[in-house]
Structures are given as structure tokens and as C-alpha cells.
N, C-alpha and C. Protein backbone atom coordinates (compact mmCIF):
# COMPACT_ATOMS: atom_id res chain seq x y z
N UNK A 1 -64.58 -32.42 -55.22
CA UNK A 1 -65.34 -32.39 -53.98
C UNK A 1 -66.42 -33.47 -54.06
N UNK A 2 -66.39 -34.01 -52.99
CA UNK A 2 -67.54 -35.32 -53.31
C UNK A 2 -69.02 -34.57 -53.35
N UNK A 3 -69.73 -35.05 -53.89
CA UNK A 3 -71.59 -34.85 -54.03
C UNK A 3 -71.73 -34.91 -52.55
N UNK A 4 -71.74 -35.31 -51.99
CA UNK A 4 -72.37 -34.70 -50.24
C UNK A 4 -71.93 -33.72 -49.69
N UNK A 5 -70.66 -33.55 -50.02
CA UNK A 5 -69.75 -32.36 -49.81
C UNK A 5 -70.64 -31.44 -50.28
N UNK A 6 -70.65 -31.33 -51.79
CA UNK A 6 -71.22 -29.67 -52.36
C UNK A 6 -72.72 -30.18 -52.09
N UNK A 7 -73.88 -31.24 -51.94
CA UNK A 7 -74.87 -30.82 -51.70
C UNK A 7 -75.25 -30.17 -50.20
N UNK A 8 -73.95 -30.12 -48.95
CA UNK A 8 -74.23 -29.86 -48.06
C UNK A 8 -74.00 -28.22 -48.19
N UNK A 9 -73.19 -28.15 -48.82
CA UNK A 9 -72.42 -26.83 -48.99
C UNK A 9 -73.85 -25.71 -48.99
N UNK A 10 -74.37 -26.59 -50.45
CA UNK A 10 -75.61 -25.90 -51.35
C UNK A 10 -76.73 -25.56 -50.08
N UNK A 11 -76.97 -26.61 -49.29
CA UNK A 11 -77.73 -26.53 -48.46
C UNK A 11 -77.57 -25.52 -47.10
N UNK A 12 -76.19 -25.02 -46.88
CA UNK A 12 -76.11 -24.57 -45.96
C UNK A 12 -76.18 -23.09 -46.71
N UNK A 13 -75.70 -22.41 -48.22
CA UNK A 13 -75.90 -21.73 -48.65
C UNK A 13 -77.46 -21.26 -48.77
N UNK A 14 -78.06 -22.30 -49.19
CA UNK A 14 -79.80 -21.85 -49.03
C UNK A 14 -80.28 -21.32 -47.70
N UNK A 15 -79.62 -22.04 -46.37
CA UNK A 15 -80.40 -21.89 -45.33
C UNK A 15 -80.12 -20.36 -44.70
N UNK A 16 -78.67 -19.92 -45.29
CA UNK A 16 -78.61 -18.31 -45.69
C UNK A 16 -79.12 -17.48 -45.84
N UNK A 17 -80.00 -17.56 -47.24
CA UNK A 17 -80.54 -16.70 -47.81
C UNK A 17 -82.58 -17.15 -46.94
N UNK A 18 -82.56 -17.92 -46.87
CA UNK A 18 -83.98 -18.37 -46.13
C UNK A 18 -83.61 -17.84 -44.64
N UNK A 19 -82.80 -17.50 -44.21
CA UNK A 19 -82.35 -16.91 -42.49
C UNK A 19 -83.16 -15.01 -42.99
N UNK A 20 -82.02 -15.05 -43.78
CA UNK A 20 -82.49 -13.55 -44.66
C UNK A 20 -84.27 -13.73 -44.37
N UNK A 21 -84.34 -14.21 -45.26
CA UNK A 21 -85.83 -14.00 -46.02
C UNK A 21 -86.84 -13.62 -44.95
N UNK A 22 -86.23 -15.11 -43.47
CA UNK A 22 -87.26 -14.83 -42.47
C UNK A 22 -87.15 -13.93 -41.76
N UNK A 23 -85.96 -12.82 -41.37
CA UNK A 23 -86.08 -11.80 -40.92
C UNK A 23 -86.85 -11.22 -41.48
N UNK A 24 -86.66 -10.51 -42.82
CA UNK A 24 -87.56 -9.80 -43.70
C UNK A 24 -89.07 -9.79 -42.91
N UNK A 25 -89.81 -11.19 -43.01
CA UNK A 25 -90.96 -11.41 -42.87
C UNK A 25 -91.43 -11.63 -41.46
N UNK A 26 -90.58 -11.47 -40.62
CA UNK A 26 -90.46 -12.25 -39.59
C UNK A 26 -91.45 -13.07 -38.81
N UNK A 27 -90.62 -14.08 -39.61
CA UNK A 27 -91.16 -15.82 -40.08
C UNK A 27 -90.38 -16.34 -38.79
N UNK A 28 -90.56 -16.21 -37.63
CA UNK A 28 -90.28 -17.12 -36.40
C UNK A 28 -90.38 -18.46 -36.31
N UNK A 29 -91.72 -19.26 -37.35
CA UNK A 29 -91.24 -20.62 -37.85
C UNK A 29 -90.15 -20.96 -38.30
N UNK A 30 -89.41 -20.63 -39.44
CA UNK A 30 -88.55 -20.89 -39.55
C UNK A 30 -87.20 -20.24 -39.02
N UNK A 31 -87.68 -19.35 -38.41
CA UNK A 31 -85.66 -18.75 -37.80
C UNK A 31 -86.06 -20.25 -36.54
N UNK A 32 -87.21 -20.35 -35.87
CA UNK A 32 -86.98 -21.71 -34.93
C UNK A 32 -86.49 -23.04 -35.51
N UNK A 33 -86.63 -23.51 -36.83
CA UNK A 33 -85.85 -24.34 -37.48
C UNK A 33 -84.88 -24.37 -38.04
N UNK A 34 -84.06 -23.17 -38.36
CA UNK A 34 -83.27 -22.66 -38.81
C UNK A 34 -81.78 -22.38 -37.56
N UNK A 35 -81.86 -21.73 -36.58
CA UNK A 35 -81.35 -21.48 -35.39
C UNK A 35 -81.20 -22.81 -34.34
N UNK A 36 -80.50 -23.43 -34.32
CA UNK A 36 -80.34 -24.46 -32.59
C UNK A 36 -80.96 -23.86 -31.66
N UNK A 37 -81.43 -24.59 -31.11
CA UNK A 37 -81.90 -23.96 -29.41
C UNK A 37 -80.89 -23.98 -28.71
N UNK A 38 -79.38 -23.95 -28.62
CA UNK A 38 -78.38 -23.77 -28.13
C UNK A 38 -77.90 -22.46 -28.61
N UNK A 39 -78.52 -21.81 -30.12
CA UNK A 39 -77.96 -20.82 -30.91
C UNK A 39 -77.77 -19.27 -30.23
N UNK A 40 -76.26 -18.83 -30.19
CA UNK A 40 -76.12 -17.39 -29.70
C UNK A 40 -75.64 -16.36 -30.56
N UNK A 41 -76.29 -15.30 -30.89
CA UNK A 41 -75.83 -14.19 -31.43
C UNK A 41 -74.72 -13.12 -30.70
N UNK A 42 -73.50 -13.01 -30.97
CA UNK A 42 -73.07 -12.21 -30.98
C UNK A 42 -73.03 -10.73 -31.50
N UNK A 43 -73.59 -9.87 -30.70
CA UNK A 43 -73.52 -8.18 -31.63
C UNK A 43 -73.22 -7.71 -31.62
N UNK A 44 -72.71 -6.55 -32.91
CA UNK A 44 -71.52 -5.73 -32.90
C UNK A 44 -70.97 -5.12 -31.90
N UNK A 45 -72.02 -4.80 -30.81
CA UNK A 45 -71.21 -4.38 -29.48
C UNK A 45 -70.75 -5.30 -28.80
N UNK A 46 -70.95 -6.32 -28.51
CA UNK A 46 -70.32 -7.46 -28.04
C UNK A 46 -71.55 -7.94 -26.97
N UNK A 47 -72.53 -7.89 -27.65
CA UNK A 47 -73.60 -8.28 -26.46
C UNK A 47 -73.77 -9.38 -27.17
N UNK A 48 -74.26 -10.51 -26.03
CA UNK A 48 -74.76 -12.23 -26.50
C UNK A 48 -76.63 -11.81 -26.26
N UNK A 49 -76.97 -12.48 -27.59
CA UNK A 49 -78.10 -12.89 -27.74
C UNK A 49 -78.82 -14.78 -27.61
N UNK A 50 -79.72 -15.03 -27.22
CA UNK A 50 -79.71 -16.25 -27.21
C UNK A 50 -81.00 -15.96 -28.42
N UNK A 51 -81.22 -17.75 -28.72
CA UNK A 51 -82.65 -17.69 -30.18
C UNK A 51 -83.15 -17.25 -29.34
N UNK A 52 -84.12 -17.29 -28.18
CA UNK A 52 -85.50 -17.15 -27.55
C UNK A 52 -85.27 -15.49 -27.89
N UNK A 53 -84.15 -14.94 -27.06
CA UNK A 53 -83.82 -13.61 -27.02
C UNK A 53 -83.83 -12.27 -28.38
N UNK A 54 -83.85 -13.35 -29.34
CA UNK A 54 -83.53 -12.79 -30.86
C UNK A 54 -85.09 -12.78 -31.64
N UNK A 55 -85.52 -13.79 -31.43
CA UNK A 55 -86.67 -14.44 -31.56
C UNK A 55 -87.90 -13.55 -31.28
N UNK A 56 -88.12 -13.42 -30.02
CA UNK A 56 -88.62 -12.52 -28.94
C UNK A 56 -88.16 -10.92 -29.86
N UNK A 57 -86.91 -10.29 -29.79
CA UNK A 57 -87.18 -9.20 -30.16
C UNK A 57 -87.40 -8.59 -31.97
N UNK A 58 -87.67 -9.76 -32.61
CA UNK A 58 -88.66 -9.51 -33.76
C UNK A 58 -90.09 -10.24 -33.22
N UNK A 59 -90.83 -11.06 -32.80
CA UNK A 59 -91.90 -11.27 -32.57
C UNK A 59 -92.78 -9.78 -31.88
N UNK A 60 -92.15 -9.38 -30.66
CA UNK A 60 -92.53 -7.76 -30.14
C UNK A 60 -92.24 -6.76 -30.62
N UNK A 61 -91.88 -6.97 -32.20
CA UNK A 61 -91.38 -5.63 -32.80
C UNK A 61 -90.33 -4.87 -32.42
N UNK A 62 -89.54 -5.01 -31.33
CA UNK A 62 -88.49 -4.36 -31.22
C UNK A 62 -87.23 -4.48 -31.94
N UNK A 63 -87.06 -5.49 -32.90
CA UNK A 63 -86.11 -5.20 -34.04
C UNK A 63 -86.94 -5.75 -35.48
N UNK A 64 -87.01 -4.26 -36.48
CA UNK A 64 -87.55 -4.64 -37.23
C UNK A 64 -86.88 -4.77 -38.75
N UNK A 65 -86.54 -5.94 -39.68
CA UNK A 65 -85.28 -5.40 -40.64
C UNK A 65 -86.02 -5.00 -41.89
N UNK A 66 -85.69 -3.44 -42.11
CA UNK A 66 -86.03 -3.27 -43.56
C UNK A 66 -85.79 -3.88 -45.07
N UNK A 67 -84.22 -4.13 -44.95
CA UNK A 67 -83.75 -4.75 -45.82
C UNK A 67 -82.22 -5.26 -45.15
N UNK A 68 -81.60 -6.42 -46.54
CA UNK A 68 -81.01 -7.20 -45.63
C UNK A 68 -80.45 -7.53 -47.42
N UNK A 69 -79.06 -7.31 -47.64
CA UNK A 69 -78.65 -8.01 -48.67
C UNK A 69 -76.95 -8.11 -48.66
N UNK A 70 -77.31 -9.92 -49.30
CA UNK A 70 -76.13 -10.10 -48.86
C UNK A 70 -74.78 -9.95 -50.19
N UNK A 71 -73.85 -8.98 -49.53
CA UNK A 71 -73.16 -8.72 -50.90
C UNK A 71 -72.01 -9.65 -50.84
N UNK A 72 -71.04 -10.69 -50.20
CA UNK A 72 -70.45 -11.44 -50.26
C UNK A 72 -71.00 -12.64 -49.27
N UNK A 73 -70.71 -14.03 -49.90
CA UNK A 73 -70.60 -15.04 -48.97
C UNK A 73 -70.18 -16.07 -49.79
N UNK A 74 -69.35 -16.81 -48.44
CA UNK A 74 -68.23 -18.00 -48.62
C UNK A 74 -69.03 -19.20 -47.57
N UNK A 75 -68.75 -20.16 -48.16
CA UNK A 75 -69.27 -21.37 -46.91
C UNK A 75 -67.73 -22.26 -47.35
N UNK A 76 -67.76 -22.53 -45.72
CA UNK A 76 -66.62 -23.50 -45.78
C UNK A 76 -67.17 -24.83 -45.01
N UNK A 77 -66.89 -26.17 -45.44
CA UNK A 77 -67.18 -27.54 -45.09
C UNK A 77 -65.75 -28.07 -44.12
N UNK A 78 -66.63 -28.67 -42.54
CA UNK A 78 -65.92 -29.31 -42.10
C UNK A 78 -66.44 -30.52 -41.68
N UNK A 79 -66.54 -31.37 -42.11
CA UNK A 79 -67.40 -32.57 -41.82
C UNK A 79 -68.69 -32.16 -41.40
N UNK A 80 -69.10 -32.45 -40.12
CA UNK A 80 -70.61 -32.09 -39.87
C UNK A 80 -70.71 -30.35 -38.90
N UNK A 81 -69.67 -29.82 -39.60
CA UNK A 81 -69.75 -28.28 -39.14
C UNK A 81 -69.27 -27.65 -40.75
N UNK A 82 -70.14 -26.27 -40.06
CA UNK A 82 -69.49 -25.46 -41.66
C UNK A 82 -69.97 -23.80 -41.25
N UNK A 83 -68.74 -23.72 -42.00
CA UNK A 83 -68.69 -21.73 -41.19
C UNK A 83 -69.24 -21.13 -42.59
N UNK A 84 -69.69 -19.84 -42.63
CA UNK A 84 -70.35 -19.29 -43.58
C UNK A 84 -69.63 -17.48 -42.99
N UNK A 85 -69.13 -17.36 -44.19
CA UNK A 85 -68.70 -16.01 -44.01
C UNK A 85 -69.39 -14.82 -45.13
N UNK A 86 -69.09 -13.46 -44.81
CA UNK A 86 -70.56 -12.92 -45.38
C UNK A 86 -69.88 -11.47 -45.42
N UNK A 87 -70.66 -10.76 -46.12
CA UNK A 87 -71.19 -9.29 -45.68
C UNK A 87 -71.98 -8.82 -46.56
N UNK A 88 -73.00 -8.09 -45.65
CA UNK A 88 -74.37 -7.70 -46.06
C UNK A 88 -74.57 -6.27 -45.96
N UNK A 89 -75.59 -5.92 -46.30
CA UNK A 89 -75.58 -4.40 -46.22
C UNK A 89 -77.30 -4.28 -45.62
N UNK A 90 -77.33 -3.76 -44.31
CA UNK A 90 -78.72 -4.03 -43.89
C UNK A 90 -78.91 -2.74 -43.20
N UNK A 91 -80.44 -2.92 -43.37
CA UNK A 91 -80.89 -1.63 -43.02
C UNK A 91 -82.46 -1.62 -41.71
N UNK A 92 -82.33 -1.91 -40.69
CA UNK A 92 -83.12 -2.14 -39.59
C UNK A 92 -83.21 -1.19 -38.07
N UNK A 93 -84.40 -1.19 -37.76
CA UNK A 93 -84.62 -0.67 -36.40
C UNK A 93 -84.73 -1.51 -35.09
N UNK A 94 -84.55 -0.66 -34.44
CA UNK A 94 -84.62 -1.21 -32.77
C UNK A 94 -85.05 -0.19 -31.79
N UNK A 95 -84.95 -0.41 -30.61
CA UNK A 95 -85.03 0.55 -29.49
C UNK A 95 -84.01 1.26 -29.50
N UNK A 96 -82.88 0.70 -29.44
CA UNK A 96 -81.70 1.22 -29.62
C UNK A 96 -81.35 2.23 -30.34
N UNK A 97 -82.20 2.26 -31.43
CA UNK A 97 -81.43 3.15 -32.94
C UNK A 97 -81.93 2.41 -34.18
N UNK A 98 -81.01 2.58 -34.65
CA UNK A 98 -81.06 2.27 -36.16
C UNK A 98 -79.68 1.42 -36.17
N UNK A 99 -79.76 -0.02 -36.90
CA UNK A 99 -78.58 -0.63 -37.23
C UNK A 99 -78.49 -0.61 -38.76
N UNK A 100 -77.95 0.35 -39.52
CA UNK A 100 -77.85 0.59 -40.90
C UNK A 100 -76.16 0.67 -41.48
N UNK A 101 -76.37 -0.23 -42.27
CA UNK A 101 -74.90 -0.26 -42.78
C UNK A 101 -74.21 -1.77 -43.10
N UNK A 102 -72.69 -1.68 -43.47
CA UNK A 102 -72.66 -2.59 -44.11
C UNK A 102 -71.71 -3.44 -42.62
N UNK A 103 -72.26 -4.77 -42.61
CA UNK A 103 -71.58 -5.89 -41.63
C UNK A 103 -70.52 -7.39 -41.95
N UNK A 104 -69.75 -7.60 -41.37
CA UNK A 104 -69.14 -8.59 -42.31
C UNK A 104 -69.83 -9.72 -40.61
N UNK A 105 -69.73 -10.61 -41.28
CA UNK A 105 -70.58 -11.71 -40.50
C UNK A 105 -69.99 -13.22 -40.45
N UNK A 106 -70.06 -14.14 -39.41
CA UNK A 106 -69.63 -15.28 -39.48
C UNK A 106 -71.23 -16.10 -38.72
N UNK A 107 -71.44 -17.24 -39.65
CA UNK A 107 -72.23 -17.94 -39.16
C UNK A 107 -71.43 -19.53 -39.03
N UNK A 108 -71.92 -20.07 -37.54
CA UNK A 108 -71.21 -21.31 -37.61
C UNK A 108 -72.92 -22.32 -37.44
N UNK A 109 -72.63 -23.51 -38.32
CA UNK A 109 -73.44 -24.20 -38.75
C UNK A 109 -72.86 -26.19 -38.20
N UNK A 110 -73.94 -26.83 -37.79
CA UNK A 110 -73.64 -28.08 -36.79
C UNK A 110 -74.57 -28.93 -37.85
N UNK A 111 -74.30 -30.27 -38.87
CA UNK A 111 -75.49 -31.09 -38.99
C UNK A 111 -75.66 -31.88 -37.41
N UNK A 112 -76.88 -32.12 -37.61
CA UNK A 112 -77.25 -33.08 -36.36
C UNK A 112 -79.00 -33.41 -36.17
N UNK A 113 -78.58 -35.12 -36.29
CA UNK A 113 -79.81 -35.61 -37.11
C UNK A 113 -79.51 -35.42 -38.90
N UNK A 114 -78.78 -35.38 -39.40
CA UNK A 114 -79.16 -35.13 -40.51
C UNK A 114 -79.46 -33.50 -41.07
N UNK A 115 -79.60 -32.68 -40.05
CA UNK A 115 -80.54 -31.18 -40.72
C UNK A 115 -79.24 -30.40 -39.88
N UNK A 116 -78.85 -29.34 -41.16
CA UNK A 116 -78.04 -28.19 -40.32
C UNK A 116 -78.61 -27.23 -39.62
N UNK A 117 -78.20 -26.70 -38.87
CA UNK A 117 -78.41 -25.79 -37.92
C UNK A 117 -77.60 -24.64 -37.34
N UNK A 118 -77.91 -23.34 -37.38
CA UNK A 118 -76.76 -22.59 -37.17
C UNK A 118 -76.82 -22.22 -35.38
N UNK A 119 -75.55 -22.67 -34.91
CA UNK A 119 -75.56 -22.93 -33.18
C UNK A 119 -75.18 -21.41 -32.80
N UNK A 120 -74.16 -20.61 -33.96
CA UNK A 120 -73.85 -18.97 -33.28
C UNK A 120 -73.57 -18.24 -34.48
N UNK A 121 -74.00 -17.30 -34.28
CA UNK A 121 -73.07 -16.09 -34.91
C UNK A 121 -72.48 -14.52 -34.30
N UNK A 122 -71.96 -13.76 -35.42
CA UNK A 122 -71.20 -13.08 -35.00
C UNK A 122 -70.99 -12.00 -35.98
N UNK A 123 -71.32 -10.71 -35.79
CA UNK A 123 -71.32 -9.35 -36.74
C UNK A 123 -70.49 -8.10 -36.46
N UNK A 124 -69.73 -7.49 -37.18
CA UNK A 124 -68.99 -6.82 -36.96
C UNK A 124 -68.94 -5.49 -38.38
N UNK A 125 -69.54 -4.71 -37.59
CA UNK A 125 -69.89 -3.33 -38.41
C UNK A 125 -68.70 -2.52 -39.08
N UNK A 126 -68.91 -2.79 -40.80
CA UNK A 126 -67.52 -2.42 -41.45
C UNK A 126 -68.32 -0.65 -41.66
N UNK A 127 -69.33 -0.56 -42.15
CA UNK A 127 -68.98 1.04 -42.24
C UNK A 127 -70.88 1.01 -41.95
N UNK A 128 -70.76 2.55 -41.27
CA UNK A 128 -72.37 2.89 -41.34
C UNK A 128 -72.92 3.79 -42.56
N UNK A 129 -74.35 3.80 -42.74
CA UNK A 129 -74.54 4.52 -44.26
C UNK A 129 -76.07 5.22 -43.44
């Protein structure tokens, strides 16, 4: 694999676990550098989230994540895109309820400019705990 190859890889793997981190803290600096302003969440019910929309409901406290760990992930390289596949085991509130349990996850990732960016994702609830 060429050196740009795996340092992009590495890089899109970090921006992973730093996506993590800023939920945790919710560090809205960086999910805004982290996320495209084009970026949409898909959720397990099939509702679309946009960043502002995601953004917004950790800034007002209405989703808050207790914990968040990720027990598998794969990144795959396609030139200046790269999918990141996952599953985590997270444990968070909302208005809604409680989203607790384990999720398998796809993040799709765009360089542009130089800096990756994840434009969507997508979660799909393998078991609740």
C-alpha cells in the first residue's frame, strides 16, 4: 500500500476515535471540523439528521452520550473517499428515550482541500442492553 494510502487510512482512523471523543465532551468545535456542512446522519429509525441538526441537539442537551466504545472498525480507501465501518456499543439519552446498545455503523468520508471530512452516516441497532 503506498505511504499516502496508509497515512490517509491512519488519518481517517484517528478522526474516528476524535468524532467519539467529541461527543463524549461535546466538543461542537470539532464535530464542526470533523462533519461537512453537507454532512447527514442517518438513524436507526430512518430519520435524516443534518450537522446543524445533530450539532444543535448536543449543544441544547437533548442528546447526551454517556459512553461510546468502539468494538470493531474497518476503513476502506478509495482515492479521495473512504468508508469506515464499525460497531460500537453506546450508551446515551435523548427526549426520545434512551439509545443504549450495541450499533453497527457506516461512516462515509470525502478529502477536499486536502482535510477529510465525513459528508454521512448511517446506524443500525444490532441488539439493545
Amino acid at each position: 500500500m503506498p505511504e499516502t494510502r496508509t497515512n490517509d487510512e491512519e488519518q481517517v482512523r484517528q478522526l474516528e476515535h476524535e468524532w467519539i471523543d467529541a461527543f463524549m465532551r461535546g466538543d461542537t468545535e470539532t464535530l464542526d471540523r470533523i462533519l461537512a456542512d453537507d454532512f447527514v446522519f442517518t438513524d436507526p429509525e430512518g430519520k435524516l439528521l443534518t450537522k446543524a441538526q445533530w450539532i444543535a441537539d448536543i449543544t441544547s442537551g437533548e442528546l447526551i452520550f454517556e459512553s461510546i466504545h468502539i468494538d470493531d472498525l474497518q476503513v476502506r480507501m478509495y482515492e479521495d473517499a473512504a468508508v469506515a465501518n464499525g460497531r460500537v456499543t453506546v450508551k446515551a439519552q435523548s427526549k426520545e428515550g434512551g439509545f443504549n446498545g450495541q450499533y453497527c455503523y457506516t461512516d462515509m468520508y470525502v478529502k477536499r482541500n486536502g482535510q477529510w471530512q465525513a459528508v454521512a452516516e448511517q446506524a443500525t441497532l444490532v441488539s439493545q442492553q
